[in-house]
Protein backbone atom coordinates (compact mmCIF):
# COMPACT_ATOMS: atom_id res chain seq x y z
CA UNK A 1 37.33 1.56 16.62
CA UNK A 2 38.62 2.12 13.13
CA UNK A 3 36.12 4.21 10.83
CA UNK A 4 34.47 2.28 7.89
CA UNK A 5 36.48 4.08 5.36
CA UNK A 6 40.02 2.89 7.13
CA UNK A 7 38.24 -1.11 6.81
CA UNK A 8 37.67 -0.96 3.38
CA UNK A 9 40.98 0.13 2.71
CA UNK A 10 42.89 -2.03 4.80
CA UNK A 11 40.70 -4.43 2.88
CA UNK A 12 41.52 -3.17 -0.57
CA UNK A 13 45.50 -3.33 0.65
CA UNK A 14 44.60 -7.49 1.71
CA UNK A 15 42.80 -8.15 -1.95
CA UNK A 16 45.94 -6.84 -3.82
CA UNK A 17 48.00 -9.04 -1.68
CA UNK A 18 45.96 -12.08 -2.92
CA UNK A 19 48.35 -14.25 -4.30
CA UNK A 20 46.36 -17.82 -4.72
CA UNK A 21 43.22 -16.22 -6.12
CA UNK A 22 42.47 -15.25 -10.32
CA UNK A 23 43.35 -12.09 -11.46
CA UNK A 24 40.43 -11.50 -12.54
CA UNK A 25 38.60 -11.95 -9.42
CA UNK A 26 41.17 -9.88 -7.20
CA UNK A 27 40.38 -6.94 -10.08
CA UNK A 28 37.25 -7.61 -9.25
CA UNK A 29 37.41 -7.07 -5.40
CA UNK A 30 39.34 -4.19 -5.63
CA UNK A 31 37.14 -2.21 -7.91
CA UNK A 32 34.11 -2.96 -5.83
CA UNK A 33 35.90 -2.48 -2.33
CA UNK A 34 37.40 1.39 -4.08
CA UNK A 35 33.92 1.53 -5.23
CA UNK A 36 32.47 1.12 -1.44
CA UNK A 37 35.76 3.62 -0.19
CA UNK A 38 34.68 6.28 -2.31
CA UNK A 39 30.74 5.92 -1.14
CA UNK A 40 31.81 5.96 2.37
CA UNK A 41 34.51 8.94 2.14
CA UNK A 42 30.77 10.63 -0.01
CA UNK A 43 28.71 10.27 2.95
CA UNK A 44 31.29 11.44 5.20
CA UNK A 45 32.00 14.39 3.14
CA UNK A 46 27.71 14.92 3.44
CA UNK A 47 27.89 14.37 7.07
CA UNK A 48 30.46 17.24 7.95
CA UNK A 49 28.44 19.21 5.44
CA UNK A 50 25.15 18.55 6.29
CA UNK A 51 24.61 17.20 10.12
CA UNK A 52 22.19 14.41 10.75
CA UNK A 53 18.83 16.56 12.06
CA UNK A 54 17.19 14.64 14.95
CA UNK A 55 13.85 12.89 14.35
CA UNK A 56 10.59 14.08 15.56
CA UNK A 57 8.99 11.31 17.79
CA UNK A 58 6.25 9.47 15.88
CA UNK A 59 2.82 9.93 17.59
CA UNK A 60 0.39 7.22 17.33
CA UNK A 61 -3.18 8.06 16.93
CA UNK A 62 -6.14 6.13 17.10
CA UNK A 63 -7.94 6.24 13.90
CA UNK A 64 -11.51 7.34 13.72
CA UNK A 65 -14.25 4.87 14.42
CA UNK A 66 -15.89 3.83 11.26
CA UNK A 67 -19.61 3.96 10.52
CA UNK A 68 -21.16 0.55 10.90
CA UNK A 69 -23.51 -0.44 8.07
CA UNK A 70 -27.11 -2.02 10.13
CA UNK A 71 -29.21 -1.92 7.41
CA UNK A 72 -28.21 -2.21 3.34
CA UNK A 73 -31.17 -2.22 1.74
CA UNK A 74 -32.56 0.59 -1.15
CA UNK A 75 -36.19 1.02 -3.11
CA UNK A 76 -36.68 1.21 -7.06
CA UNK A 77 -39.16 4.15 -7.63
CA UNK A 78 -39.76 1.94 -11.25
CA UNK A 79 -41.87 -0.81 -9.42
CA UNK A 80 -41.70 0.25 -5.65
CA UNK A 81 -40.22 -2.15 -4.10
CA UNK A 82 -37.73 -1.96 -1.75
CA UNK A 83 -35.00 -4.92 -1.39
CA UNK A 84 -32.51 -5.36 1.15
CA UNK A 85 -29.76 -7.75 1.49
CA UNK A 86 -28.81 -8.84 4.73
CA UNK A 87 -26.12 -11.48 4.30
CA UNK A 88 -22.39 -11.14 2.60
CA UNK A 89 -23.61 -12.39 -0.74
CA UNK A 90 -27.43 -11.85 -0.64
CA UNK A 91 -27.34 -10.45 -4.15
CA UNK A 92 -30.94 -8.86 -4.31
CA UNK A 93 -33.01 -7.04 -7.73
CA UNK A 94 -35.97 -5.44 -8.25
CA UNK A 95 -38.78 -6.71 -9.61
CA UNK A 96 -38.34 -4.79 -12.53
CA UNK A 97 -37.09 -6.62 -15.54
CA UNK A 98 -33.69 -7.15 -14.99
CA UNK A 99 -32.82 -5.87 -19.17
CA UNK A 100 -34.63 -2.81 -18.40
CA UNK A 101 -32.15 0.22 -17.79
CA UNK A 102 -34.52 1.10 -14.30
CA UNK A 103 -33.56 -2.10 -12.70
CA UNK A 104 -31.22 -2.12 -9.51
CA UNK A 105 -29.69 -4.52 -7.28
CA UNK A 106 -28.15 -4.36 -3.80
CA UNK A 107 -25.67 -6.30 -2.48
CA UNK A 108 -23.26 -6.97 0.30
CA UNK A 109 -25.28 -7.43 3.41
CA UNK A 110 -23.58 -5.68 6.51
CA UNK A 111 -20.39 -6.41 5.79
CA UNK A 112 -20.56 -3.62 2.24
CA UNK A 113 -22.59 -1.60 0.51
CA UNK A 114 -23.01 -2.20 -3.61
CA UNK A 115 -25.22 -1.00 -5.96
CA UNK A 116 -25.98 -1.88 -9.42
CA UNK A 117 -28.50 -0.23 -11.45
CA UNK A 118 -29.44 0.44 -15.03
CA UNK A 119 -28.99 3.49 -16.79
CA UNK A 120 -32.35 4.97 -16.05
CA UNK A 121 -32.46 3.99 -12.48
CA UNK A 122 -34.29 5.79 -10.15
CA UNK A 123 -33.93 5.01 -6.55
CA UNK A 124 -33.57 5.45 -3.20
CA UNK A 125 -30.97 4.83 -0.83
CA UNK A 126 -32.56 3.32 2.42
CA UNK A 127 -29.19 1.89 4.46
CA UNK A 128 -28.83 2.83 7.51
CA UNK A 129 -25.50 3.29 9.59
CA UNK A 130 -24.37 3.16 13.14
């Protein structure tokens, strides 16, 4: 089996010997088929230099079990009440004004965990995980 280097050259020999084509696009050929020769004879030059190190088989792990939210839920210490949501999109507030910086929300159910509050907000985080 011929080496890549030895292809493109027998191909660069075939693209001068185009007859029926533009010159243009035989100039063309050529300059990207010496192009390619010169990249091969490169790499070759970097193999002989620097061998090809074997690769270190890839391990697969099993990543580490998540904590599973059960309860999403958190109390204001403003007007002590606690809300929970327990759906996706069960956006729940206080029942502090919802203007006034102690005011926080929770949101996300068991699927996340989000918080909004003002920026005076005092509360406490009652979620629970599994």
């Amino acid at each position: 089996m011929s080496e890549p280097v030895d292809i493109v050259a027998e191909a660069l020999a075939v693209a001068r010997s185009w007859k029926f084509l533009p010159a243009k696009t035989i100039n063309r050929a050529i300059i990207v088929l010496a192009d390619e020769v010169e990249r091969l004879q490169a790499e070759a030059r970097i193999a002989q230099v620097l061998p090809l190190q074997p690769q270190p088989e890839t391990v697969t792990t099993t990543s580490p079990k998540r904590k599973r939210l059960t309860r999403n839920a958190a109390e204001c210490h403003n007007c002590k009440t606690t809300i929970e949501s327990k759906h996706r999109h069960d956006f729940r507030g206080c029942n502090c004004d919802p203007d006034s910086p102690t005011w926080i929300a929770v949101d996300g159910g068991l699927e996340y965990q989000r918080r909004m509050a003002g920026s005076h907000a005092n509360y406490r985080d009652l979620s629970t995980y599994e």
